[in-house]
C-alpha atoms as a PDB file:
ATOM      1  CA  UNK A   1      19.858  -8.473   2.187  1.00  0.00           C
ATOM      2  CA  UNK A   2      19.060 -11.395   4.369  1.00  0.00           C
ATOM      3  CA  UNK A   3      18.338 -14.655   2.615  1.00  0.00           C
ATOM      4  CA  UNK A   4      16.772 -18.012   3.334  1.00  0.00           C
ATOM      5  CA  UNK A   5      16.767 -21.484   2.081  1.00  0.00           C
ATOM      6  CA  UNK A   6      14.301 -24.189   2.715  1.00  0.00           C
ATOM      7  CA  UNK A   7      15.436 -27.755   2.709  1.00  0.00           C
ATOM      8  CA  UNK A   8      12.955 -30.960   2.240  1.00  0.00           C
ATOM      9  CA  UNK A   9      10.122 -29.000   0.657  1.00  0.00           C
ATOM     10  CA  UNK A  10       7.635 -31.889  -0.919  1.00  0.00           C
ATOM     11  CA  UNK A  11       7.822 -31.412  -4.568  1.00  0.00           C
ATOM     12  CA  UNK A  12       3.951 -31.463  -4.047  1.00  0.00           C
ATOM     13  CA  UNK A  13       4.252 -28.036  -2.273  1.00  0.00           C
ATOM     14  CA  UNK A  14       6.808 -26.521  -4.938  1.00  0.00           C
ATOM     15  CA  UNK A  15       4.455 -27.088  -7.643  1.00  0.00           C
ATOM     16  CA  UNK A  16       1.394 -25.289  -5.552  1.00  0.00           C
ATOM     17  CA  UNK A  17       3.592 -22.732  -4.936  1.00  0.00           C
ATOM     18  CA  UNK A  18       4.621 -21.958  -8.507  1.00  0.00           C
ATOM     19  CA  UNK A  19       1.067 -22.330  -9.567  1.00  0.00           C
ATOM     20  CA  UNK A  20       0.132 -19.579  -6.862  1.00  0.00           C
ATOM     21  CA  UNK A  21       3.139 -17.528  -8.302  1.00  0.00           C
ATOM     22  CA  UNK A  22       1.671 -17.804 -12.154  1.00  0.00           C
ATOM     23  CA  UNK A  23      -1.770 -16.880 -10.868  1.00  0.00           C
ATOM     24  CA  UNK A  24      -0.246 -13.947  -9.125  1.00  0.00           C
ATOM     25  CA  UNK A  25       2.091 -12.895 -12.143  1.00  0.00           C
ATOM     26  CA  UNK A  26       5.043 -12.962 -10.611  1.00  0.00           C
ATOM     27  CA  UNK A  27       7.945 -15.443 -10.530  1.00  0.00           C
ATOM     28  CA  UNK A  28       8.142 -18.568  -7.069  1.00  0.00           C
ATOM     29  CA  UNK A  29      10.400 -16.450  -4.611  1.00  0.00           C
ATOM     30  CA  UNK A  30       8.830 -13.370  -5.073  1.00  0.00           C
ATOM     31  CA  UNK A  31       5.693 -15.410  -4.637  1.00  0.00           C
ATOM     32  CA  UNK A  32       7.165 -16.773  -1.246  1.00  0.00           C
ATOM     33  CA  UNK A  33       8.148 -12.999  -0.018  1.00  0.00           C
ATOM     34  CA  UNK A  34       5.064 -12.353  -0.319  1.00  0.00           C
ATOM     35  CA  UNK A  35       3.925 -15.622   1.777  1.00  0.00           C
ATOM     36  CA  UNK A  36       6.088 -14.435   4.119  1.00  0.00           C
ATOM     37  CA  UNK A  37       5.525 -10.998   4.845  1.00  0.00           C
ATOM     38  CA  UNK A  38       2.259 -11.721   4.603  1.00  0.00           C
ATOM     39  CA  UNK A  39       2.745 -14.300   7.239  1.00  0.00           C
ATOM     40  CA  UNK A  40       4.450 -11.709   9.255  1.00  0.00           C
ATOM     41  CA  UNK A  41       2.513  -8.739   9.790  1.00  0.00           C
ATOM     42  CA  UNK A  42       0.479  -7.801  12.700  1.00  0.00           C
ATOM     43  CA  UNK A  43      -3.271  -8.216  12.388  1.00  0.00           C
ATOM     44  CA  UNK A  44      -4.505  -5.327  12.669  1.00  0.00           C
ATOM     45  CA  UNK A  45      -2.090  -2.885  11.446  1.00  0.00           C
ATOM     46  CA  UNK A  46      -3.509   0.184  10.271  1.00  0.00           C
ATOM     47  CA  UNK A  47      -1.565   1.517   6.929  1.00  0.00           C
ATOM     48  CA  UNK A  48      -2.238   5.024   6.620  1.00  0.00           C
ATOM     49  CA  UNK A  49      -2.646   5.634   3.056  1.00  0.00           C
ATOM     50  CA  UNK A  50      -5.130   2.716   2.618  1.00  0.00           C
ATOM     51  CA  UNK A  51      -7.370   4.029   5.630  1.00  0.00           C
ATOM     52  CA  UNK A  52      -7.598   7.267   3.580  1.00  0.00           C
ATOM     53  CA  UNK A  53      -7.667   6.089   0.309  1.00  0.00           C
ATOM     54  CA  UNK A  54     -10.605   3.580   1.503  1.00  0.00           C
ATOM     55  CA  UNK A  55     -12.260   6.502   3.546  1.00  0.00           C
ATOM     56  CA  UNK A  56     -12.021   8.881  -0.229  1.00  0.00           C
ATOM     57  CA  UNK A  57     -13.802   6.072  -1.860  1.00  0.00           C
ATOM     58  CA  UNK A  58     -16.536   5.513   0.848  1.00  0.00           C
ATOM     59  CA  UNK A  59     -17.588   9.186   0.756  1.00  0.00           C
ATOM     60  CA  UNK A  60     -17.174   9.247  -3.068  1.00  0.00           C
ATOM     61  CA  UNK A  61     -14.076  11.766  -3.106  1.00  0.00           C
ATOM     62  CA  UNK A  62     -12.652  11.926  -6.329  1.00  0.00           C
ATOM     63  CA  UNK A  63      -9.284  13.369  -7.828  1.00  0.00           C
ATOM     64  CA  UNK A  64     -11.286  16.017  -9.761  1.00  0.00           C
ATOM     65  CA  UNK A  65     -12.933  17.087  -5.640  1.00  0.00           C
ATOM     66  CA  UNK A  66      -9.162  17.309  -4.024  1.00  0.00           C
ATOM     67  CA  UNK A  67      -7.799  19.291  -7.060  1.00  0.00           C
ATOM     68  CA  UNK A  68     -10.350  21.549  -6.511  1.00  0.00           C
ATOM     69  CA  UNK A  69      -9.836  21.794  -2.869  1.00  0.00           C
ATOM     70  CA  UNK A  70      -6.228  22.501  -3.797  1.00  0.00           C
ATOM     71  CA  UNK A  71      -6.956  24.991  -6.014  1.00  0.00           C
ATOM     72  CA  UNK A  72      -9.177  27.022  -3.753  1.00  0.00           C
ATOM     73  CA  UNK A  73      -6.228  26.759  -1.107  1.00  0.00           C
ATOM     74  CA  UNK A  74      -4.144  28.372  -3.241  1.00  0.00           C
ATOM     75  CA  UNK A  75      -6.806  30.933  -4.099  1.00  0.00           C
ATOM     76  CA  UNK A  76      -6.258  32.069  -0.548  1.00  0.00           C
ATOM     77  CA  UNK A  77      -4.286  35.204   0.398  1.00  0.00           C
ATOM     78  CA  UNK A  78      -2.190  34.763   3.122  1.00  0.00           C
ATOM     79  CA  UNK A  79      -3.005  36.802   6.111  1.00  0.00           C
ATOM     80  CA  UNK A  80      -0.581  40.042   6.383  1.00  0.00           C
ATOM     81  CA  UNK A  81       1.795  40.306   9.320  1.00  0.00           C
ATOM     82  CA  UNK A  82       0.688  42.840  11.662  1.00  0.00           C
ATOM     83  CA  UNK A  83       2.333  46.027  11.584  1.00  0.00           C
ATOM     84  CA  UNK A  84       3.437  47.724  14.595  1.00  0.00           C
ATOM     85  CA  UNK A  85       3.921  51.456  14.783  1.00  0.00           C
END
């Protein structure tokens, strides 16, 4: 995996970031990756899963509604293949 190292960083700016790091749980670099892919990503970007997940919560879906949908899918019989004589 790629690395980087950062040279002249103020000492001022190293103790913001491991202040940001503690307030996040999590230790300085992983605090910078963060920064960074942050930094990174297109505005904009539509994730998938968090559209949907959003969506669910906006219409009030719950886990108890899409088990039940499942369940009534599987309630279901298949169609039968048409027989030819």
């Amino acid at each position: 995996m790629p690395a980087v190292t950062i040279r002249n960083l103020s000492e001022e700016t190293h103790r913001a970031l491991k202040a940001r790091a503690a307030q996040h749980n999590r230790s300085t670099e992983a605090e910078i990756r963060a920064i960074l892919e942050a930094a990174v990503q297109p505005e904009g970007r539509l994730r998938l899963g968090t559209a949907l997940a959003e969506m669910s919560r906006n219409v009030g879906l719950t886990n108890a509604d899409v088990e039940a949908l499942e369940e009534q899918h599987r309630a279901i019989k298949p169609a039968e293949p048409l027989r030819l004589k």
